[in-house]
Protein backbone atom coordinates (compact mmCIF):
# COMPACT_ATOMS: atom_id res chain seq x y z
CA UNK A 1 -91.33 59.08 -42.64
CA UNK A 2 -94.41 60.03 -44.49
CA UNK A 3 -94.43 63.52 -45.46
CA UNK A 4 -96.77 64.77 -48.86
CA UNK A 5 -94.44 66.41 -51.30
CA UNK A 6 -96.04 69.77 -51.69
CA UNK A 7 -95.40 72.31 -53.91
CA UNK A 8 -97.85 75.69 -53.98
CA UNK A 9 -97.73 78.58 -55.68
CA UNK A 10 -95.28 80.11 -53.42
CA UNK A 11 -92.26 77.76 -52.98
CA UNK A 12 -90.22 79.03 -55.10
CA UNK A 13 -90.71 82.90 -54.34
CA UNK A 14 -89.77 80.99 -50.90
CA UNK A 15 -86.86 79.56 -51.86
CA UNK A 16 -85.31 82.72 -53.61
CA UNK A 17 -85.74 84.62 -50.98
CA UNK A 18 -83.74 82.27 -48.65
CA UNK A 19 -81.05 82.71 -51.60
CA UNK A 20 -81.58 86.26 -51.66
CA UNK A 21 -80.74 86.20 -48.12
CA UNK A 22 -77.73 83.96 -48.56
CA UNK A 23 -76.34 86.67 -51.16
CA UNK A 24 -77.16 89.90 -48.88
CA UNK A 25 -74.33 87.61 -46.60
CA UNK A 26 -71.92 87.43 -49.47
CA UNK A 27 -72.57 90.60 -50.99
CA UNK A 28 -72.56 93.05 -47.76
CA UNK A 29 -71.06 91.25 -45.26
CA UNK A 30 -68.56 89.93 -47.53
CA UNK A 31 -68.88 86.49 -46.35
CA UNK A 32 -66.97 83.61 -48.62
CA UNK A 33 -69.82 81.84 -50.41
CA UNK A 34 -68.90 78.50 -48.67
CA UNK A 35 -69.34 79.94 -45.19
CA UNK A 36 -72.91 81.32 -46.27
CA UNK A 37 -73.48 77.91 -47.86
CA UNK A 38 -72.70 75.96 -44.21
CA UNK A 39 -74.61 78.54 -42.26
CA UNK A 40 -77.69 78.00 -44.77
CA UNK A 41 -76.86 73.64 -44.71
CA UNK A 42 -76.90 74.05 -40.67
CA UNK A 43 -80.37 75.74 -41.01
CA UNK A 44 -81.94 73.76 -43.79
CA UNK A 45 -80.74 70.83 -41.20
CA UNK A 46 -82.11 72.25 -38.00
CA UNK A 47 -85.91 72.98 -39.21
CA UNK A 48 -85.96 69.49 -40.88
CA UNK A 49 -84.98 67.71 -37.66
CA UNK A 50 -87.89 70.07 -36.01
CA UNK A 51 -90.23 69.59 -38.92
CA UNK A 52 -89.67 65.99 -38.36
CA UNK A 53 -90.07 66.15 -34.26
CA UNK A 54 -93.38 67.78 -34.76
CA UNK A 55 -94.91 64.84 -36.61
CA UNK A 56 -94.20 62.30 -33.47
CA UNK A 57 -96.27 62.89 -29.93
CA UNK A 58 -92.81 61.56 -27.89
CA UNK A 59 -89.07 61.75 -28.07
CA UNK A 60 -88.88 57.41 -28.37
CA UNK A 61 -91.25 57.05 -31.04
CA UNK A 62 -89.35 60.16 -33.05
CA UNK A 63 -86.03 58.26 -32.13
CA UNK A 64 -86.89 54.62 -33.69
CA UNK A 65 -87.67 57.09 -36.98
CA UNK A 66 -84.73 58.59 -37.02
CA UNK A 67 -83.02 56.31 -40.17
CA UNK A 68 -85.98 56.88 -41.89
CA UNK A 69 -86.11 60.43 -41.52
CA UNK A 70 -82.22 61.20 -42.36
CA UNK A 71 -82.63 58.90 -45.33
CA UNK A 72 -86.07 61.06 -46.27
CA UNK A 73 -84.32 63.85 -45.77
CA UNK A 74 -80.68 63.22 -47.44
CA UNK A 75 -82.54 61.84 -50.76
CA UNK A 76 -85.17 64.44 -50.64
CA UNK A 77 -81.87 67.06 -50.86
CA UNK A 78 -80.02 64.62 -52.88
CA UNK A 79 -83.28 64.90 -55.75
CA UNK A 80 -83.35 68.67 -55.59
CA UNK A 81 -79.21 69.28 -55.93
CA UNK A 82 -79.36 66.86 -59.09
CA UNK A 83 -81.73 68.66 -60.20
CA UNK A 84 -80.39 72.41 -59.80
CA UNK A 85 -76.80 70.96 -60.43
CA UNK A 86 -77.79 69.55 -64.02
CA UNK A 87 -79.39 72.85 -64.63
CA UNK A 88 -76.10 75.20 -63.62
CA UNK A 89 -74.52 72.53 -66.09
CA UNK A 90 -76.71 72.39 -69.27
CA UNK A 91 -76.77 76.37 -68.65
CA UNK A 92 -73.51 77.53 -66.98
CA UNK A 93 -72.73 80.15 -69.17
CA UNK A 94 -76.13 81.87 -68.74
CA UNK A 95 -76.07 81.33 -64.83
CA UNK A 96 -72.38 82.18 -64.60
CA UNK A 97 -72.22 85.34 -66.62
CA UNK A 98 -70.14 84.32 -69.40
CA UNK A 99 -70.92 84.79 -72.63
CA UNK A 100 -70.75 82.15 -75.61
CA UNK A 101 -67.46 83.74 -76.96
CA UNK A 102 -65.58 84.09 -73.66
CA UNK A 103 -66.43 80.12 -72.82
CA UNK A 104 -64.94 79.33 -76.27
CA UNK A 105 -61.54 80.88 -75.41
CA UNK A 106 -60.80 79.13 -72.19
């Protein structure tokens, strides 16, 4: 699959506010993080398999695609968790709320 990695001047206000949404779930509802977490996986999921069925003009031609697209897909995630997982690890006391001291006595 051939899609243009684009990146405006919006994408990530876009992004936070799908996390801001995510956290309105854990915060009011009082939702377990890892239920919010599937529920946002099933959607990320869902509009990349439509995102992907609106670049084909028939169901076959989308279906021969379809390695191509779930690997397009899996390493396009796979780039962006490495990325926001080294991050949360170089910084985890910042992101987590703990300061220097406290991380030195556990």
């Amino acid at each position: 699959m051939s899609q243009t990695e684009e990146i405006d001047e919006k994408f990530y206000e876009r992004a936070d506010a799908h996390i801001a949404l995510a956290n309105d779930h854990i915060n009011h509802e009082q939702v377990r993080p890892a239920l919010v977490n599937n529920s946002l996986l099933y959607a990320a999921s869902r509009f990349s398999a439509w995102i992907a069925a609106a670049s084909f003009t028939n169901a076959e031609d989308l279906q021969k695609e379809k390695e191509d697209v779930l690997d397009f897909f899996t390493n396009k995630y796979r780039e962006m968790l490495e990325e926001n997982f080294d991050n949360y690890a170089q910084n985890y006391e910042h992101f987590m709320g703990i300061s220097k001291e406290q991380g030195e006595e556990a």
